[in-house]
C-alpha atoms as a PDB file:
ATOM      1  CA  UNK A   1      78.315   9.679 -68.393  1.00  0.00           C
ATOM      2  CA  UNK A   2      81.565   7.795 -66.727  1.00  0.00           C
ATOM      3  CA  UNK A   3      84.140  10.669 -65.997  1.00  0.00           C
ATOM      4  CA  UNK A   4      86.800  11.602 -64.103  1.00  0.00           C
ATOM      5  CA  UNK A   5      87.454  15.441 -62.934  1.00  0.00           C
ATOM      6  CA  UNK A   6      90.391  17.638 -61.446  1.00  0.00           C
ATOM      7  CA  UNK A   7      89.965  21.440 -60.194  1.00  0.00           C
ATOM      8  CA  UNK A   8      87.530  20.002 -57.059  1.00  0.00           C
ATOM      9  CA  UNK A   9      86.694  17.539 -54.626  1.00  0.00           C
ATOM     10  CA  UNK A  10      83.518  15.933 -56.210  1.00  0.00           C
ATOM     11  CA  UNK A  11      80.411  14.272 -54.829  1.00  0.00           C
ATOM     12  CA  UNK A  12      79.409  11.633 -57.329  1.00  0.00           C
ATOM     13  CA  UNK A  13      76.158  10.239 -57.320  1.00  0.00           C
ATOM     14  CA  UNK A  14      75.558   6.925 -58.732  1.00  0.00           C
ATOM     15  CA  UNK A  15      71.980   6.010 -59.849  1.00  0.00           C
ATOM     16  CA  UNK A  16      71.333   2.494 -60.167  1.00  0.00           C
ATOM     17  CA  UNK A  17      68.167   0.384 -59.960  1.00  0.00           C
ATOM     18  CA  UNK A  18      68.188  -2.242 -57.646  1.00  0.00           C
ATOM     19  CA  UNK A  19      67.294  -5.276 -60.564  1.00  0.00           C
ATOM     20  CA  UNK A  20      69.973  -5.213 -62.161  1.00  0.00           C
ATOM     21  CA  UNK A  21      73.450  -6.471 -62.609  1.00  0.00           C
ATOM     22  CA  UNK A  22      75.471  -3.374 -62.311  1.00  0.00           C
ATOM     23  CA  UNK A  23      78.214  -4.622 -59.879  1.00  0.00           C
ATOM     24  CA  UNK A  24      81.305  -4.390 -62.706  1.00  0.00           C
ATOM     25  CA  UNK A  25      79.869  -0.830 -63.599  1.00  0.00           C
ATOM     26  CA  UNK A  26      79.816   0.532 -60.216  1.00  0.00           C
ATOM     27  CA  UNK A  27      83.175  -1.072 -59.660  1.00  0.00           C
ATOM     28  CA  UNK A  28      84.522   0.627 -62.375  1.00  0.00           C
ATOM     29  CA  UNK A  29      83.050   3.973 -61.181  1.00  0.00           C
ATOM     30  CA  UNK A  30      84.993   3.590 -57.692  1.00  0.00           C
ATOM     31  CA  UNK A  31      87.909   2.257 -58.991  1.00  0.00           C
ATOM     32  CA  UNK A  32      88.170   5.012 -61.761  1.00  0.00           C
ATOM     33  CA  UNK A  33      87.465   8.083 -58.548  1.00  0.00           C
ATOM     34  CA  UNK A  34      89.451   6.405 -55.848  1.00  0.00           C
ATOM     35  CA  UNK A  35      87.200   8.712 -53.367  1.00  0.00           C
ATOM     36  CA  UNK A  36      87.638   9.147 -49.360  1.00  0.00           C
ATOM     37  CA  UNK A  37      84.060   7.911 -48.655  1.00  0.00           C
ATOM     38  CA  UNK A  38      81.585   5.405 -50.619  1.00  0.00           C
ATOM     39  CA  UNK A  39      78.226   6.001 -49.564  1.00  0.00           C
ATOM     40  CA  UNK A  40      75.511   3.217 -50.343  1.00  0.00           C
ATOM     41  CA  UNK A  41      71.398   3.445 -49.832  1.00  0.00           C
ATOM     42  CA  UNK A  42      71.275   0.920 -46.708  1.00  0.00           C
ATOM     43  CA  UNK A  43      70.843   1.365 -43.022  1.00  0.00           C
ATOM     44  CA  UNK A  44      72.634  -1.465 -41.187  1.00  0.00           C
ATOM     45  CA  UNK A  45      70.255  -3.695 -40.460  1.00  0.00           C
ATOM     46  CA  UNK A  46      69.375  -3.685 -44.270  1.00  0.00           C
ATOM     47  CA  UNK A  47      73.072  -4.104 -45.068  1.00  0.00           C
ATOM     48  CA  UNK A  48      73.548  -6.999 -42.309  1.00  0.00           C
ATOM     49  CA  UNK A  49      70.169  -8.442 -44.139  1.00  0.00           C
ATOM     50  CA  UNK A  50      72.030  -8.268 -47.199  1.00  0.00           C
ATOM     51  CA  UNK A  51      74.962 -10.167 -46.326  1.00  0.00           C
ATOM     52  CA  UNK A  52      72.893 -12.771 -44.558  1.00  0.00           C
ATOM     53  CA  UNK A  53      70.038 -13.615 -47.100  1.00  0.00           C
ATOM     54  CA  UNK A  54      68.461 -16.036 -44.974  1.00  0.00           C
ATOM     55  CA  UNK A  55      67.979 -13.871 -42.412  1.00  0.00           C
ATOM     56  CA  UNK A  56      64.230 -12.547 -42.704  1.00  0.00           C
ATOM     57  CA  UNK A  57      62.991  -9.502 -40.638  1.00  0.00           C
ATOM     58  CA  UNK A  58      59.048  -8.877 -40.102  1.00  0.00           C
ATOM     59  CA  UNK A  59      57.774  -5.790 -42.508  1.00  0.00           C
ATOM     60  CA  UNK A  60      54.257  -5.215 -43.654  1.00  0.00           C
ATOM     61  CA  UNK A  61      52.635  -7.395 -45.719  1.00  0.00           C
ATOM     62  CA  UNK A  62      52.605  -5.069 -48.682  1.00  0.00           C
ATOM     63  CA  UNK A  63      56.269  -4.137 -47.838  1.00  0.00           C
ATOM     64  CA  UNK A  64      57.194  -8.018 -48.396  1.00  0.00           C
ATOM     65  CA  UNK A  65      55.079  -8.083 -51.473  1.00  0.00           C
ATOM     66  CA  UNK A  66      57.166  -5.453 -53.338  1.00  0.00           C
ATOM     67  CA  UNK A  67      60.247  -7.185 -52.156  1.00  0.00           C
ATOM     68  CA  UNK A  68      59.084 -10.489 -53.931  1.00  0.00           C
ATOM     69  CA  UNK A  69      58.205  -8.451 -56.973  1.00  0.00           C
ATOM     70  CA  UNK A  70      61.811  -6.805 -57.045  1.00  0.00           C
ATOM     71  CA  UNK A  71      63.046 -10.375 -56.676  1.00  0.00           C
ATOM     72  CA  UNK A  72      60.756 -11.693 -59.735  1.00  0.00           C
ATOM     73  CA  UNK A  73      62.734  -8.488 -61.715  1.00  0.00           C
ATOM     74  CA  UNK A  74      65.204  -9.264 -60.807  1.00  0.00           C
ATOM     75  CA  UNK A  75      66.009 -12.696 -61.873  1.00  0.00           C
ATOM     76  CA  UNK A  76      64.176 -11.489 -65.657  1.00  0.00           C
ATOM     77  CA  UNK A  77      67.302  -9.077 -66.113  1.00  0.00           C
ATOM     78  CA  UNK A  78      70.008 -12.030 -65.268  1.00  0.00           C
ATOM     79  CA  UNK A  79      70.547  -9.437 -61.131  1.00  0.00           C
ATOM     80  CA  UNK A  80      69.950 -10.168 -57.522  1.00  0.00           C
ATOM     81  CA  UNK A  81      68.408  -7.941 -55.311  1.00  0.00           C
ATOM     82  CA  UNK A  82      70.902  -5.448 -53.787  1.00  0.00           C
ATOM     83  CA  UNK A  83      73.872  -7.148 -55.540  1.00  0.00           C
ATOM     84  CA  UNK A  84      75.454  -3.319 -56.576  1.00  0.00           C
ATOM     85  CA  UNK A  85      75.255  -2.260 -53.051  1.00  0.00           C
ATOM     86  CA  UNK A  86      77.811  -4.983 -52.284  1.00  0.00           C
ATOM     87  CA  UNK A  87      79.474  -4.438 -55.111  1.00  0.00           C
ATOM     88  CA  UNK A  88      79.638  -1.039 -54.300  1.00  0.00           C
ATOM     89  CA  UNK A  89      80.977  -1.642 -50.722  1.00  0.00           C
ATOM     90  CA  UNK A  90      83.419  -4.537 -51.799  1.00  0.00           C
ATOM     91  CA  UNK A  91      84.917  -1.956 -54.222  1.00  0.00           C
ATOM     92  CA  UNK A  92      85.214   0.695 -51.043  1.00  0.00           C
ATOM     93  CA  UNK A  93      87.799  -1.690 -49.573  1.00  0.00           C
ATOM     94  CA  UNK A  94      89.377  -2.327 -52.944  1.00  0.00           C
ATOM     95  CA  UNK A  95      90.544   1.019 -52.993  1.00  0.00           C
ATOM     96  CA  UNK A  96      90.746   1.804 -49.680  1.00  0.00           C
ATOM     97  CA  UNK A  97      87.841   4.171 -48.697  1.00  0.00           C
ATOM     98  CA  UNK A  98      85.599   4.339 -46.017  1.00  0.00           C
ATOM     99  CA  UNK A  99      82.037   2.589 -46.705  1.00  0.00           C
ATOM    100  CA  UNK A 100      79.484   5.052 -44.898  1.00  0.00           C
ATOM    101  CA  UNK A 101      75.443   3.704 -44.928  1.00  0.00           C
ATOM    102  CA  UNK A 102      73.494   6.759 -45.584  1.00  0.00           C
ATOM    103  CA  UNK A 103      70.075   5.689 -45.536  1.00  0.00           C
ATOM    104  CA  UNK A 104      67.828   6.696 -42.522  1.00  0.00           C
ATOM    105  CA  UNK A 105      66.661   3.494 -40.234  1.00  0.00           C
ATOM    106  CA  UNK A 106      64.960   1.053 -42.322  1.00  0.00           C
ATOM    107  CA  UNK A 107      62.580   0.609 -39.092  1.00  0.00           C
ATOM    108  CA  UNK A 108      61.666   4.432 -38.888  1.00  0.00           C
ATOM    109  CA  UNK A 109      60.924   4.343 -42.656  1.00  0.00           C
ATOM    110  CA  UNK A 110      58.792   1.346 -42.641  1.00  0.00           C
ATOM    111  CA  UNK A 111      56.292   2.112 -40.218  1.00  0.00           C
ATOM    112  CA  UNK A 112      56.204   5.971 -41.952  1.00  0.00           C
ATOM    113  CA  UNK A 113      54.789   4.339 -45.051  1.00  0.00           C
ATOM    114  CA  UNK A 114      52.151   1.948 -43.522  1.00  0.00           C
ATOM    115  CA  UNK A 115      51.525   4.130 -40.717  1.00  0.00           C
ATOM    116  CA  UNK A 116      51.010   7.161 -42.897  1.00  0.00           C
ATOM    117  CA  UNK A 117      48.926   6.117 -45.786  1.00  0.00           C
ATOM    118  CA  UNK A 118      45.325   6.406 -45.813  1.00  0.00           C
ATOM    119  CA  UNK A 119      43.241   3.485 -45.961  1.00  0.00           C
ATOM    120  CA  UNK A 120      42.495   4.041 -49.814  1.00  0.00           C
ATOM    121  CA  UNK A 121      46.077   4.405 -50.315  1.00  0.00           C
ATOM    122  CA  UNK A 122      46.826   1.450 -48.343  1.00  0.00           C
ATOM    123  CA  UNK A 123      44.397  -0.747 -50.820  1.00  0.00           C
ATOM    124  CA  UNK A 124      45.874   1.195 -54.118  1.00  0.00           C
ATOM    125  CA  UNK A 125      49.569   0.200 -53.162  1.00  0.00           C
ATOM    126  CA  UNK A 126      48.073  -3.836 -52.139  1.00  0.00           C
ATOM    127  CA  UNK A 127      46.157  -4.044 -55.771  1.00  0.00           C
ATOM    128  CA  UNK A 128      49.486  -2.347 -57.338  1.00  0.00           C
ATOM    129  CA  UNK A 129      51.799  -4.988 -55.715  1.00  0.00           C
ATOM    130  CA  UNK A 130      49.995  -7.894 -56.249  1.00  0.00           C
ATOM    131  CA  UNK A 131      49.496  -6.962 -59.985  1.00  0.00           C
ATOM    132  CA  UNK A 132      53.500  -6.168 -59.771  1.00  0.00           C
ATOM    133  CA  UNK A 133      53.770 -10.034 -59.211  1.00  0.00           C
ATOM    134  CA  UNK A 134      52.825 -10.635 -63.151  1.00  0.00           C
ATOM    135  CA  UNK A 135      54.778  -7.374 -65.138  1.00  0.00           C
ATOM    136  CA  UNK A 136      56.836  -8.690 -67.944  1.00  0.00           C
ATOM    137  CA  UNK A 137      60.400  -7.674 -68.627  1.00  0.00           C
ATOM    138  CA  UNK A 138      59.033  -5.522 -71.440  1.00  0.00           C
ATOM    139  CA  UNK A 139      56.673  -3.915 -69.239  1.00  0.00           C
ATOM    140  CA  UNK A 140      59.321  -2.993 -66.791  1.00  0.00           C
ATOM    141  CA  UNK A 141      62.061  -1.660 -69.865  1.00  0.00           C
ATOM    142  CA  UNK A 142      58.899   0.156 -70.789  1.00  0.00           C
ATOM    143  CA  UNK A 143      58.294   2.036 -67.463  1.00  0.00           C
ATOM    144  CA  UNK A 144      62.118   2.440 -67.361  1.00  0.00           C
ATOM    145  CA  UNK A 145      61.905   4.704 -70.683  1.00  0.00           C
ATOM    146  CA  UNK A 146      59.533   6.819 -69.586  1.00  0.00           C
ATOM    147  CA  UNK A 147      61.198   7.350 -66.074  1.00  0.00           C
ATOM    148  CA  UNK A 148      64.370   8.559 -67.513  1.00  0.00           C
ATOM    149  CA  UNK A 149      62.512  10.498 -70.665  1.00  0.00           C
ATOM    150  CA  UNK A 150      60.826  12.815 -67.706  1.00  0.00           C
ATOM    151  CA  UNK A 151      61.929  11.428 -64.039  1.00  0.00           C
ATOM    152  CA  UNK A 152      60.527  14.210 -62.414  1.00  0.00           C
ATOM    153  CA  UNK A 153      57.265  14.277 -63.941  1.00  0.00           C
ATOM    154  CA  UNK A 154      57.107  10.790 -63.399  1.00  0.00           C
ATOM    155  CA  UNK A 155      57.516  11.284 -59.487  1.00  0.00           C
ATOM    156  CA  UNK A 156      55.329  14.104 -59.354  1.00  0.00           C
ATOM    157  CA  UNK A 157      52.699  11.091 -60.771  1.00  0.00           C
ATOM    158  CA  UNK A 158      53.450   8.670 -58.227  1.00  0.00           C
ATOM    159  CA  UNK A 159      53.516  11.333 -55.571  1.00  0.00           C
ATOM    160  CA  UNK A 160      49.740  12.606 -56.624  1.00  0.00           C
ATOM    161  CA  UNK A 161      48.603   8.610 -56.643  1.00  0.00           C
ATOM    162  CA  UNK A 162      50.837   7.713 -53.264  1.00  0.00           C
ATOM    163  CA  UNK A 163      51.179  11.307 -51.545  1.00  0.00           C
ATOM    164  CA  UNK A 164      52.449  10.082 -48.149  1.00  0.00           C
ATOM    165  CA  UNK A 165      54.142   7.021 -49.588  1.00  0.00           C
ATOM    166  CA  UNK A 166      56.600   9.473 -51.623  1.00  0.00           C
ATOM    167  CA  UNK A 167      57.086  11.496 -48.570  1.00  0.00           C
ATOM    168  CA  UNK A 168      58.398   8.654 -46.366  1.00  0.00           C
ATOM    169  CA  UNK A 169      59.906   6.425 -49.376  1.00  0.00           C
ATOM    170  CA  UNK A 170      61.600   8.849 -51.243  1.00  0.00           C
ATOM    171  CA  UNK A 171      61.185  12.705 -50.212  1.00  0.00           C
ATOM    172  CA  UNK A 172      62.252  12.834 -46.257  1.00  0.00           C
ATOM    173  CA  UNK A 173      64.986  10.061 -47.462  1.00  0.00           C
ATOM    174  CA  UNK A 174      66.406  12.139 -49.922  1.00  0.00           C
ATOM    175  CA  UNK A 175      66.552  14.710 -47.066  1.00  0.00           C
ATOM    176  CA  UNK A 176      68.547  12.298 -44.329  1.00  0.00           C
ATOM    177  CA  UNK A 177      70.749  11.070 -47.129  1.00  0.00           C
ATOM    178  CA  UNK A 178      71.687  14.859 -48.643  1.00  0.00           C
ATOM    179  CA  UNK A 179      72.532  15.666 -44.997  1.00  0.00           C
ATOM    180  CA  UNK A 180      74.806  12.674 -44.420  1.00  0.00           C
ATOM    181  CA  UNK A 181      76.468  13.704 -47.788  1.00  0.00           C
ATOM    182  CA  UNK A 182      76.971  16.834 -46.699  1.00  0.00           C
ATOM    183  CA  UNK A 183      79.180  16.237 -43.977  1.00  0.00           C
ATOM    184  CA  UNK A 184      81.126  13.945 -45.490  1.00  0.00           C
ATOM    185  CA  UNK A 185      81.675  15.959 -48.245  1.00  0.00           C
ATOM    186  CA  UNK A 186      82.855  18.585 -45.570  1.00  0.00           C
ATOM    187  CA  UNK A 187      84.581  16.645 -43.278  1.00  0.00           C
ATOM    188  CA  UNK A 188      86.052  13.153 -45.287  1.00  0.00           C
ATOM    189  CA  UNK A 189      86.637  15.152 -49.210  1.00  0.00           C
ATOM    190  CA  UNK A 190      85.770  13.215 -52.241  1.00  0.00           C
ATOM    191  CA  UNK A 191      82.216  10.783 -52.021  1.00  0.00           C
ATOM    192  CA  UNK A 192      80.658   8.700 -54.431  1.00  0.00           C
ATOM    193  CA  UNK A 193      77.312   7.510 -53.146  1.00  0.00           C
ATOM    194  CA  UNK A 194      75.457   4.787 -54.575  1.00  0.00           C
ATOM    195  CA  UNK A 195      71.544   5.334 -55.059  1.00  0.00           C
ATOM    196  CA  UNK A 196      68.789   4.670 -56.691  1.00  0.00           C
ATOM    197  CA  UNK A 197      68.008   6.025 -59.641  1.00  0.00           C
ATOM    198  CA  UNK A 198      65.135   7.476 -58.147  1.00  0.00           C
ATOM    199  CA  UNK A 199      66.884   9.762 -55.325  1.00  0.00           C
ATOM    200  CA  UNK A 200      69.421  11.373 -58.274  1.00  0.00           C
ATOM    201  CA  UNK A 201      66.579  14.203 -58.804  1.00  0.00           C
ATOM    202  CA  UNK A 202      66.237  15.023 -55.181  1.00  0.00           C
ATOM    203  CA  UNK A 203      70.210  14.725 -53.915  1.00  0.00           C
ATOM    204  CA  UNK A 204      70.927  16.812 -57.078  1.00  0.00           C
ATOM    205  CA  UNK A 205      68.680  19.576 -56.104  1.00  0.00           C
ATOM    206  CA  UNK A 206      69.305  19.452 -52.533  1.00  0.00           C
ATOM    207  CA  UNK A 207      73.562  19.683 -52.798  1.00  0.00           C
ATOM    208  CA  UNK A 208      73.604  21.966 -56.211  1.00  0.00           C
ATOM    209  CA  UNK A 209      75.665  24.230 -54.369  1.00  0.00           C
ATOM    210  CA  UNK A 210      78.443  21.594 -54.094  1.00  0.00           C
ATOM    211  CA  UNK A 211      80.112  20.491 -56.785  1.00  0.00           C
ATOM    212  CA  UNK A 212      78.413  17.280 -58.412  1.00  0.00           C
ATOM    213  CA  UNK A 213      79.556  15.013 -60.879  1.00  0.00           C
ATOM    214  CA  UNK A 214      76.011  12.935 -61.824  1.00  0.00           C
ATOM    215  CA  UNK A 215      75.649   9.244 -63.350  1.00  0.00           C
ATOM    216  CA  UNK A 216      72.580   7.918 -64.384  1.00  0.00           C
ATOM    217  CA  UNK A 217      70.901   4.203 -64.286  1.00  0.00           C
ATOM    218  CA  UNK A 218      70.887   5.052 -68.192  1.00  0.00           C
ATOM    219  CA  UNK A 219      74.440   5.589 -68.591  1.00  0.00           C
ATOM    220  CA  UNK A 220      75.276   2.411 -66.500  1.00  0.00           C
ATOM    221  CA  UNK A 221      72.872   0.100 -68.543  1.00  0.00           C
ATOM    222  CA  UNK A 222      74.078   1.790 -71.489  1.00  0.00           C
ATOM    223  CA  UNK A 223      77.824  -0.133 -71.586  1.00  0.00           C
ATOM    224  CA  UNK A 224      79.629   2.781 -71.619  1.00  0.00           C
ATOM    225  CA  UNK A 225      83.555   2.792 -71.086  1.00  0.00           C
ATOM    226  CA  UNK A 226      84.077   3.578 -67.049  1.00  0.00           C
ATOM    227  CA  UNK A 227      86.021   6.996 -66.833  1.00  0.00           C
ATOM    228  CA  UNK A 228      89.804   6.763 -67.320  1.00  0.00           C
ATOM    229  CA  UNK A 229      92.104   6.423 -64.118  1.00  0.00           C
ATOM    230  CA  UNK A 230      94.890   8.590 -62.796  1.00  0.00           C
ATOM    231  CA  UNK A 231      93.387  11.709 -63.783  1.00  0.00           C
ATOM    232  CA  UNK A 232      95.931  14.356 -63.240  1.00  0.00           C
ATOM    233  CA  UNK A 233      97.719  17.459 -64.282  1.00  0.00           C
ATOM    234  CA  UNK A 234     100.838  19.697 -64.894  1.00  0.00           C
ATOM    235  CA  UNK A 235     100.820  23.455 -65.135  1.00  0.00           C
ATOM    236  CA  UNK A 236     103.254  24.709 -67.450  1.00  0.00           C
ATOM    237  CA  UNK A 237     104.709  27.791 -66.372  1.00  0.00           C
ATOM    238  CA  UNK A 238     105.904  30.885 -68.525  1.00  0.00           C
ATOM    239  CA  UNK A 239     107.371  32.938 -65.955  1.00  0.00           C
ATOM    240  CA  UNK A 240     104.283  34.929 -64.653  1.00  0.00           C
ATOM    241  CA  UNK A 241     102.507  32.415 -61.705  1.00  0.00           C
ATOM    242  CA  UNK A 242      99.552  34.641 -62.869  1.00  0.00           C
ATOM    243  CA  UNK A 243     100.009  33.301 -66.232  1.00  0.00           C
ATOM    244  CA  UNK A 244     100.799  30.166 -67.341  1.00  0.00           C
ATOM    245  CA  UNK A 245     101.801  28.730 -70.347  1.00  0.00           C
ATOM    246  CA  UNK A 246      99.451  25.945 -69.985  1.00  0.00           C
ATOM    247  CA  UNK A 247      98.288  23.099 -68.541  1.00  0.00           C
ATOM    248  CA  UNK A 248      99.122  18.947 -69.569  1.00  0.00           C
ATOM    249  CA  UNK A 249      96.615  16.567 -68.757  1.00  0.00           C
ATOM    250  CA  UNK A 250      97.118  12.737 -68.698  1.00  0.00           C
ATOM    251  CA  UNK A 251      95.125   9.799 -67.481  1.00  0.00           C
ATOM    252  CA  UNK A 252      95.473   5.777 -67.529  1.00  0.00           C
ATOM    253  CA  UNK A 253      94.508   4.366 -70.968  1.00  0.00           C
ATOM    254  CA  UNK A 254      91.653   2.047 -70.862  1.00  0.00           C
ATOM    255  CA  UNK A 255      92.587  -1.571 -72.619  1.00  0.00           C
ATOM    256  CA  UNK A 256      89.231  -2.048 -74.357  1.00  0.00           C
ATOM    257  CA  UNK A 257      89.040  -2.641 -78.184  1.00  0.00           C
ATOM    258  CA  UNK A 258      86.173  -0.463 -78.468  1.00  0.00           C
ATOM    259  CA  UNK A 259      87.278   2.633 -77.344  1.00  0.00           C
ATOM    260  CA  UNK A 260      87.536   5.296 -79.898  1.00  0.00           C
ATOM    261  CA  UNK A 261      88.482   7.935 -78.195  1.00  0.00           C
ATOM    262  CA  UNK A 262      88.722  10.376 -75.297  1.00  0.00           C
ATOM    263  CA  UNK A 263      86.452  13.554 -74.983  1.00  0.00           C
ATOM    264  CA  UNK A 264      88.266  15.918 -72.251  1.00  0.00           C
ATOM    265  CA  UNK A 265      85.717  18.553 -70.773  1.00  0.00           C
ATOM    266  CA  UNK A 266      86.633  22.309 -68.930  1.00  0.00           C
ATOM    267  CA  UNK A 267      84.667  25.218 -67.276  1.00  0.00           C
ATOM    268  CA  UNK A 268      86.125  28.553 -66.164  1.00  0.00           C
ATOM    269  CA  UNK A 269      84.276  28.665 -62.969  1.00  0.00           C
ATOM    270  CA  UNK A 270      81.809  27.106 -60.877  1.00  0.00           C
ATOM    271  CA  UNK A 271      79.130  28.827 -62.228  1.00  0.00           C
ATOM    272  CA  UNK A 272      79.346  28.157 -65.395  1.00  0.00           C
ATOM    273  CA  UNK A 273      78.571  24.504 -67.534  1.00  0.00           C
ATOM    274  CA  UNK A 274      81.148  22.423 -68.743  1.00  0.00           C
ATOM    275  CA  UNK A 275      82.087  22.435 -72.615  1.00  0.00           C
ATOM    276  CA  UNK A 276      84.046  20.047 -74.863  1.00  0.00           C
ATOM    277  CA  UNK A 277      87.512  21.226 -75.270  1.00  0.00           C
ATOM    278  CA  UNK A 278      89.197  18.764 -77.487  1.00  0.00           C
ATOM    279  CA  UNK A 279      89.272  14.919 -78.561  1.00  0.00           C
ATOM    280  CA  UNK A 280      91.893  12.666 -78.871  1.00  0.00           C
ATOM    281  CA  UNK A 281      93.179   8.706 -78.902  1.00  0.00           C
ATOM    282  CA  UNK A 282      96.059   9.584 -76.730  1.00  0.00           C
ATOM    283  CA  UNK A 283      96.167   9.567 -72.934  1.00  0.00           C
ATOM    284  CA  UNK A 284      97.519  13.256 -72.873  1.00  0.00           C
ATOM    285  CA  UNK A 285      95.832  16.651 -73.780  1.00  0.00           C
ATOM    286  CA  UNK A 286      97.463  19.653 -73.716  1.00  0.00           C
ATOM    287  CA  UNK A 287      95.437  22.730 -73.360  1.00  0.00           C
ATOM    288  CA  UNK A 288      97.575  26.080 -74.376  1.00  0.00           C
ATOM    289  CA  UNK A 289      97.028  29.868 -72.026  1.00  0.00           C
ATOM    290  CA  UNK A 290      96.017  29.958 -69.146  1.00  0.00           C
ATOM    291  CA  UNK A 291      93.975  26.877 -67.473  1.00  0.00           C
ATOM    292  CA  UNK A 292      90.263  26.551 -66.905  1.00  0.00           C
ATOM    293  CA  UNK A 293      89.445  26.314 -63.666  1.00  0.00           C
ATOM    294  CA  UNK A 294      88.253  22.494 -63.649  1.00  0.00           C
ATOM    295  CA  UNK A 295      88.616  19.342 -66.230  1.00  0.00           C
ATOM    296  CA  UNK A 296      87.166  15.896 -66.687  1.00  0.00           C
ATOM    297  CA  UNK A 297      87.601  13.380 -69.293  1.00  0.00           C
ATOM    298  CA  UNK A 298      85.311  10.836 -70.861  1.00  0.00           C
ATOM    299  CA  UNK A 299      85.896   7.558 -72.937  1.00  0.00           C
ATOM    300  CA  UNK A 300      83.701   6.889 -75.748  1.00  0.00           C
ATOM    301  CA  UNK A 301      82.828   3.658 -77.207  1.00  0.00           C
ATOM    302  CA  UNK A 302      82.959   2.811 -81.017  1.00  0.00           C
ATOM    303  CA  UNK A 303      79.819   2.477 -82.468  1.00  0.00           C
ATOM    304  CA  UNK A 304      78.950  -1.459 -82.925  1.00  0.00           C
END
């Protein structure tokens, strides 16, 4: 779900998957926040790599394997490799924010997954990547439903096959990366980090006690409308500061002739879960009594 909140200074976390062509949805997502910090899933030499194609670093065997098999994906869905991470950092100077890399060393990470499998593992993950090489598009959209149906059951199954390869590949990253988050969060404001899909579970459950705003690789893919721009507010006073009269929202329209309307969200307090508080085709709300304590808005699409 594209959205964009007041009340808060937000960490957003962006899932994406690394096949696909996502780079006008993630642009969308930055442009609609505006945040201090964008945070993408590279190291620098990865993001150097990235802008310089050509450029080919030594990594284990099976390491370069998966790489071609991401590559082979890739082209099936129409993407390029680690096209929304530039997207995502292009769209950091569009707006003017700082692009921070939050990934740990790729170095350090590489030589944890080869140097801590087992040899069984070692010859599970070589007969899995080789037999990556021929997966079909449907196979992939396939493995893709049943991720987001159950993502953390579907880690937990990876995990049990590739114990040590979760640990280093996604566990002790999602650790290094939460931490980096943390401090910007504390010392730049508002971040929106872009990740895979496959980190959302973990960064979500190490920073709940910040406030989140999470978007999935299934809302991206999905086409929905990015979040409306210019999110702000007015309080409306009635004479007692303890009491307001209320509390006018407005936000950038969004030129698409699909949009039916937009959905504006509230909560009372942290604690508690957001709930719909009204709909409406204009680019104002206006909620009467005294304010919730935070609001975001959404833009729905028309059904085709």
């Amino acid at each position: 779900m594209s959205r964009s909140v007041v009340g808060e200074v937000v960490i957003t976390l962006v899932g994406v998957g690394h096949v696909f062509d996502l780079r006008r949805q993630i642009h969308a997502v930055i442009e609609a926040r505006r945040p201090r910090v964008v945070g993408i899933e590279l190291d620098r030499v990865r993001f150097i790599a990235l802008q310089n194609r050509d450029l080919r670093g030594d990594a284990p065997m099976v390491y370069r394997l998966l790489s071609f098999f991401q590559e082979r994906v890739a082209d099936q869905f129409g993407g390029r490799v680690g096209e929304e991470m530039l997207a995502a950092a292009d769209a950091a100077k569009d707006v003017g924010a700082e692009l921070a890399l939050i990934d740990k060393d790729s170095a350090e990470v590489f030589q944890a997954v080869w140097g801590g499998m087992t040899f069984p593992e070692r010859v599970k993950l070589l007969v899995a990547a080789l037999s990556g090489l021929f997966v079909s598009k449907r196979r992939v959209e396939k493995e893709l439903a049943r991720f987001s149906e159950d993502n953390a059951a579907y880690l937990d199954e990876f995990g049990a096959q590739f114990p040590n390869v979760k640990r280093a590949l996604i566990d002790e990253r999602d650790e290094h990366m939460a931490r980096a988050l943390r401090e910007l969060h504390a010392t730049r404001g508002s971040v929106v980090a872009v990740i895979g899909d496959g980190h959302v579970t973990g960064l979500s459950r190490q920073l709940g006690d910040l406030p989140l705003e999470v978007i999935r690789l299934r809302d991206l893919r999905s086409g929905d409308l990015p979040a409306p721009a210019n999110f702000t507010y007015r309080i409306e006073p009635s004479g007692d500061p303890a009491a307001p009269a209320g509390i006018l929202l407005s936000w950038d329209g969004i030129n698409d002739p699909n949009l039916s309307e937009y959905r504006v969200y509230s909560r009372g307090s942290t604690s508690s879960s957001f709930g719909l508080r009204g709909v409406t085709t204009s680019i104002t709300f206006h909620d009467n009594g005294v304010p919730h304590l935070q609001y975001f808005v959404t833009a729905s699409r028309r059904p085709l």
